[in-house]
Protein backbone atom coordinates (compact mmCIF):
# COMPACT_ATOMS: atom_id res chain seq x y z
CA UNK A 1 97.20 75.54 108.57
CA UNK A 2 98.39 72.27 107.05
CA UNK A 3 102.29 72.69 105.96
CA UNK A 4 104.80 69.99 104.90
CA UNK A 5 108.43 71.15 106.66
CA UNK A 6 110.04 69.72 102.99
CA UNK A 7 111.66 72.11 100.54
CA UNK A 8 110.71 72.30 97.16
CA UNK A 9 113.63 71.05 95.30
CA UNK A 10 116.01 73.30 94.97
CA UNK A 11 117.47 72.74 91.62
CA UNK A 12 114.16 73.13 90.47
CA UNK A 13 113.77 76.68 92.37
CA UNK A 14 116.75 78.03 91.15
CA UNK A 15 116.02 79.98 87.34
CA UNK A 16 112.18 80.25 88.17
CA UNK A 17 110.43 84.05 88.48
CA UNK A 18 109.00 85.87 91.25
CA UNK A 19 109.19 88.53 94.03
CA UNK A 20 107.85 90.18 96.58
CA UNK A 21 103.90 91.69 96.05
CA UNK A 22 102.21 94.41 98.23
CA UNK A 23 98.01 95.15 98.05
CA UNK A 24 97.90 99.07 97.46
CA UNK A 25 94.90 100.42 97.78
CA UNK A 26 94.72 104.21 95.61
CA UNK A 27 91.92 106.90 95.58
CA UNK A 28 92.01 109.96 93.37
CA UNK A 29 90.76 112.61 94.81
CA UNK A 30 88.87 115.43 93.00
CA UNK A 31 91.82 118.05 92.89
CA UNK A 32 93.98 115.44 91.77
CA UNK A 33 95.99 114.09 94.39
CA UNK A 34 95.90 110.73 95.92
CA UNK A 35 95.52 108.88 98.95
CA UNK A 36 97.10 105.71 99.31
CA UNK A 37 96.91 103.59 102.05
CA UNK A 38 98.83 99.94 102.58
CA UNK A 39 96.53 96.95 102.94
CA UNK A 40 99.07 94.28 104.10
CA UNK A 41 101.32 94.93 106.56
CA UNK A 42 103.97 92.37 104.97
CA UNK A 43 104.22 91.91 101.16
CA UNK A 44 103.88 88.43 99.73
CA UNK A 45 105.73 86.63 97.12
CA UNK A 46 104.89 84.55 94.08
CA UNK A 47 106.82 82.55 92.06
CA UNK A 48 106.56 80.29 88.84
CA UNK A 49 108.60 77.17 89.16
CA UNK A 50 107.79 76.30 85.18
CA UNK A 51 110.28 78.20 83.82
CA UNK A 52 112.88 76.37 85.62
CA UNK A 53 112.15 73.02 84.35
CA UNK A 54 114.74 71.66 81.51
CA UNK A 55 114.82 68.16 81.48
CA UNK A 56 111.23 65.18 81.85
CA UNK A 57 113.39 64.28 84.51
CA UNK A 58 112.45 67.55 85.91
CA UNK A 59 108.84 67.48 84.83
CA UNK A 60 108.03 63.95 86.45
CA UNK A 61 110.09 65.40 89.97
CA UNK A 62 107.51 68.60 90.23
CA UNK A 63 104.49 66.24 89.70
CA UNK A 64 105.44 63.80 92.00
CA UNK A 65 106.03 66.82 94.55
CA UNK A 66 103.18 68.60 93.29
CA UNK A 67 101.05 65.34 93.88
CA UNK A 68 102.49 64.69 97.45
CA UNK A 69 101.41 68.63 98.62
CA UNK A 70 97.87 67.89 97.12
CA UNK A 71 97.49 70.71 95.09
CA UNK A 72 96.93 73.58 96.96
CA UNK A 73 96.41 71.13 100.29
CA UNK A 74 99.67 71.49 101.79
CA UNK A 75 102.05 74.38 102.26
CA UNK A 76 105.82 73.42 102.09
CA UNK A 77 109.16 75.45 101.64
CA UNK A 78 110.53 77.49 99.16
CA UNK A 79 114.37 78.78 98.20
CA UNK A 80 114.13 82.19 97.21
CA UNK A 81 117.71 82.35 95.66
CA UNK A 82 117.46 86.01 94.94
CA UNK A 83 116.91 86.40 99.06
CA UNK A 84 117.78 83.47 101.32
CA UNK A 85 120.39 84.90 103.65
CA UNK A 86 120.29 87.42 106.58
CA UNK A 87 123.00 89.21 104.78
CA UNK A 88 124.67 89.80 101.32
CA UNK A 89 123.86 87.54 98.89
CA UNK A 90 127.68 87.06 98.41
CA UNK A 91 128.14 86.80 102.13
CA UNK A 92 128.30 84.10 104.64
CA UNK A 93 125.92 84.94 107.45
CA UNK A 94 127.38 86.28 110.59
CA UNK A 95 125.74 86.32 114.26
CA UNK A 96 125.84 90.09 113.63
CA UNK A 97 124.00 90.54 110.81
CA UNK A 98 120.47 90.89 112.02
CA UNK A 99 118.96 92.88 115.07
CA UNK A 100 115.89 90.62 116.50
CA UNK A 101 115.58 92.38 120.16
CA UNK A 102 116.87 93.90 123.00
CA UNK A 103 117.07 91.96 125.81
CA UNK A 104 114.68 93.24 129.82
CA UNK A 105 116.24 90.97 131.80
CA UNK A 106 113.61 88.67 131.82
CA UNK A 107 112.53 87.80 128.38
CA UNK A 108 114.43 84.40 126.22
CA UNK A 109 112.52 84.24 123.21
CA UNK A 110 113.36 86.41 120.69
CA UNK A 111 111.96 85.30 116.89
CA UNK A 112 114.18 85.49 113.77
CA UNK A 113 113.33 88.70 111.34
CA UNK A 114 115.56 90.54 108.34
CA UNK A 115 115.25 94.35 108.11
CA UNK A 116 115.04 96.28 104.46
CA UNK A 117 116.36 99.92 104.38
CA UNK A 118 116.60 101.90 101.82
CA UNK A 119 117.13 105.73 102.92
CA UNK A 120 115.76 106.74 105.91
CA UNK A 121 112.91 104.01 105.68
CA UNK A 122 113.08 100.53 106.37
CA UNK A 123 111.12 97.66 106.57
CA UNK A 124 110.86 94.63 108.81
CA UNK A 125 110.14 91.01 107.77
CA UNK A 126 109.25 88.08 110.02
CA UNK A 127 111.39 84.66 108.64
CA UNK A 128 109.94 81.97 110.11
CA UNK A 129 111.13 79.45 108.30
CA UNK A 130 115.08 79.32 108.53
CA UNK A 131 117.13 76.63 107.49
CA UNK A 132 118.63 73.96 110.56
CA UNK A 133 122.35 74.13 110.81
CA UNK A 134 122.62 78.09 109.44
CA UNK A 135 121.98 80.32 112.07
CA UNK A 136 124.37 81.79 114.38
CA UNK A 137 122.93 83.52 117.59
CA UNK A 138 124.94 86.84 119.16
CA UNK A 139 124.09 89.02 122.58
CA UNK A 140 126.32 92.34 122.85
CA UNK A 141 128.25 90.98 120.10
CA UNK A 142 129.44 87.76 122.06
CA UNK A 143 128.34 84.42 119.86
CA UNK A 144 126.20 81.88 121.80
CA UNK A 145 126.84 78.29 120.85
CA UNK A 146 123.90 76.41 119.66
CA UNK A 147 122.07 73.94 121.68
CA UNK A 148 124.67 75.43 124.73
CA UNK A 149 123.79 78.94 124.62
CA UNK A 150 120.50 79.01 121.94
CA UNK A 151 117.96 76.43 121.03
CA UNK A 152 116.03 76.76 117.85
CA UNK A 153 112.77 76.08 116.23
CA UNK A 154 113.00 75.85 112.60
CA UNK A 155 109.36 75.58 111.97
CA UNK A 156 108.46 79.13 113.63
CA UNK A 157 111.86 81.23 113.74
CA UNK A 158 111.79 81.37 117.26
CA UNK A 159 115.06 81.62 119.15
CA UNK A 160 115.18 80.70 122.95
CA UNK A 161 118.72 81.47 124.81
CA UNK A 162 119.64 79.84 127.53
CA UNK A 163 119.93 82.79 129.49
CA UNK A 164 118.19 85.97 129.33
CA UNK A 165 120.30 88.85 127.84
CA UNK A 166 120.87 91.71 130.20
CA UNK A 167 118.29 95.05 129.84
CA UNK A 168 119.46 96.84 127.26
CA UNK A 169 121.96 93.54 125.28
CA UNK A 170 121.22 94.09 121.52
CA UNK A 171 120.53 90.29 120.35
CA UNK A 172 121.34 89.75 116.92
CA UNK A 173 121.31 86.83 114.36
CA UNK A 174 122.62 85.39 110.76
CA UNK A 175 120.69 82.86 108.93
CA UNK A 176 119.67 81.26 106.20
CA UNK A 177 116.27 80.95 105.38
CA UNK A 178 113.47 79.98 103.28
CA UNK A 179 109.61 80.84 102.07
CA UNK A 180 106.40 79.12 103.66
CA UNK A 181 104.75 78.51 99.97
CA UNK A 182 102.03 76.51 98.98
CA UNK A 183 101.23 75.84 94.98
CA UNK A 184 98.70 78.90 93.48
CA UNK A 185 96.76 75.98 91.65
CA UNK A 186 95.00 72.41 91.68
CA UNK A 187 95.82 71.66 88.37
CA UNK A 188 99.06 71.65 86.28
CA UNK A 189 98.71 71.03 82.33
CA UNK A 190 101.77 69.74 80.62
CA UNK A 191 102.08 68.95 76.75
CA UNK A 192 105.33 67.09 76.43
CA UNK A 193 105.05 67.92 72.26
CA UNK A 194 104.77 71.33 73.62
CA UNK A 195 107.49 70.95 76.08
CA UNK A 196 110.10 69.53 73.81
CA UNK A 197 109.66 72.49 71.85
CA UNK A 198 110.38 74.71 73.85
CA UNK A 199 107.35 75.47 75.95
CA UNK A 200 106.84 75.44 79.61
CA UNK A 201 104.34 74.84 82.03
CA UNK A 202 103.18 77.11 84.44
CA UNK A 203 103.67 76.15 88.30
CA UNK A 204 102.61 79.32 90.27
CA UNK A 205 103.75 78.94 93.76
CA UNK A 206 102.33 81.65 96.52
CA UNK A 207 103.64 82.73 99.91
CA UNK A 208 101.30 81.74 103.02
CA UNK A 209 101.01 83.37 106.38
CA UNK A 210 102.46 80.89 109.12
């Protein structure tokens, strides 16, 4: 898949709309109750960057970006500033924060993931894109320094140590990351009569599988 590893500027990301979407898939049965069944195994998110813009300063920097991508052409990054961080969203991530294997004795890649829980269920969600400089790497609670102990790729999420952990080391991780997007449309229609009134555009941005 063609992807651009830029980010979407973030000033630009930061006020727009989205979340998280999952495919459902619901039967009612005769006596009434239902049978549901998941069709993706990981949600996906949309966004709409329109409502963020505030300025033609703003307007002219999505086109130009918007242009660059091709449309729908290119895939590129994404700030999700509601969930960009292994932990809190008040929090500086920590090598702790995030469980991404246990180590056999033989194996040195481990890639990058963030766990949801809520109850006794939780759910597990590959990050793939995380952001250079951010992530801290941890085996039985010891930090490994980067490029020393842990090299990274930031265009897959895949962390390699430099020495395999011991069967049985939890490895853990705290990042910062972002969302593998592409734009939702080929065409974006902007009235600036409209838009000095008040009106935005709409710039739907989706999640892609990488």
């Amino acid at each position: 898949m063609s992807f651009h590893e830029v980010r979407f500027p973030t000033n630009l990301s930061f006020g727009s709309v989205g979340g998280p979407e999952r495919r459902t898939e619901i039967v009612t049965l005769v006596n009434g109750f239902e049978e549901r069944n998941s069709l993706w195994a990981h949600s996906r998110r949309r966004y709409d960057a329109g409502v963020a813009l505030r300025s033609l300063r703003d307007v002219e920097a999505v086109l130009a970006f918007f242009e660059a991508r091709r449309g729908q052409l290119f895939g590129f990054r994404w700030k999700d500033w509601a969930d960009f961080r292994s932990c809190a969203p008040d929090e500086v991530p920590q090598a702790h924060d995030q469980i991404i294997g246990t180590g056999d004795g033989t194996a040195r890649t481990f890639a990058l993931q963030k766990t949801y829980s809520s109850g006794a269920e939780s759910y597990v969600r590959p990050v793939t894109k995380p952001v250079a400089g951010t992530v801290a790497v941890a085996v039985s609670g010891t930090a490994l320094a980067p490029g020393a102990g842990f090299s990274l790729d930031v265009t897959t999420g895949l962390v390699t140590l430099a020495v395999a952990p011991a069967a049985g080391a939890e490895v853990t991780a705290g990042f910062e990351f972002d969302v593998p997007v592409r734009f939702d449309t080929d065409r974006i229609q902007i009235s600036m009569a409209s838009f000095q009134a008040g009106e935005v555009p709409s710039v739907p941005v989706m999640e892609v599988r990488v």
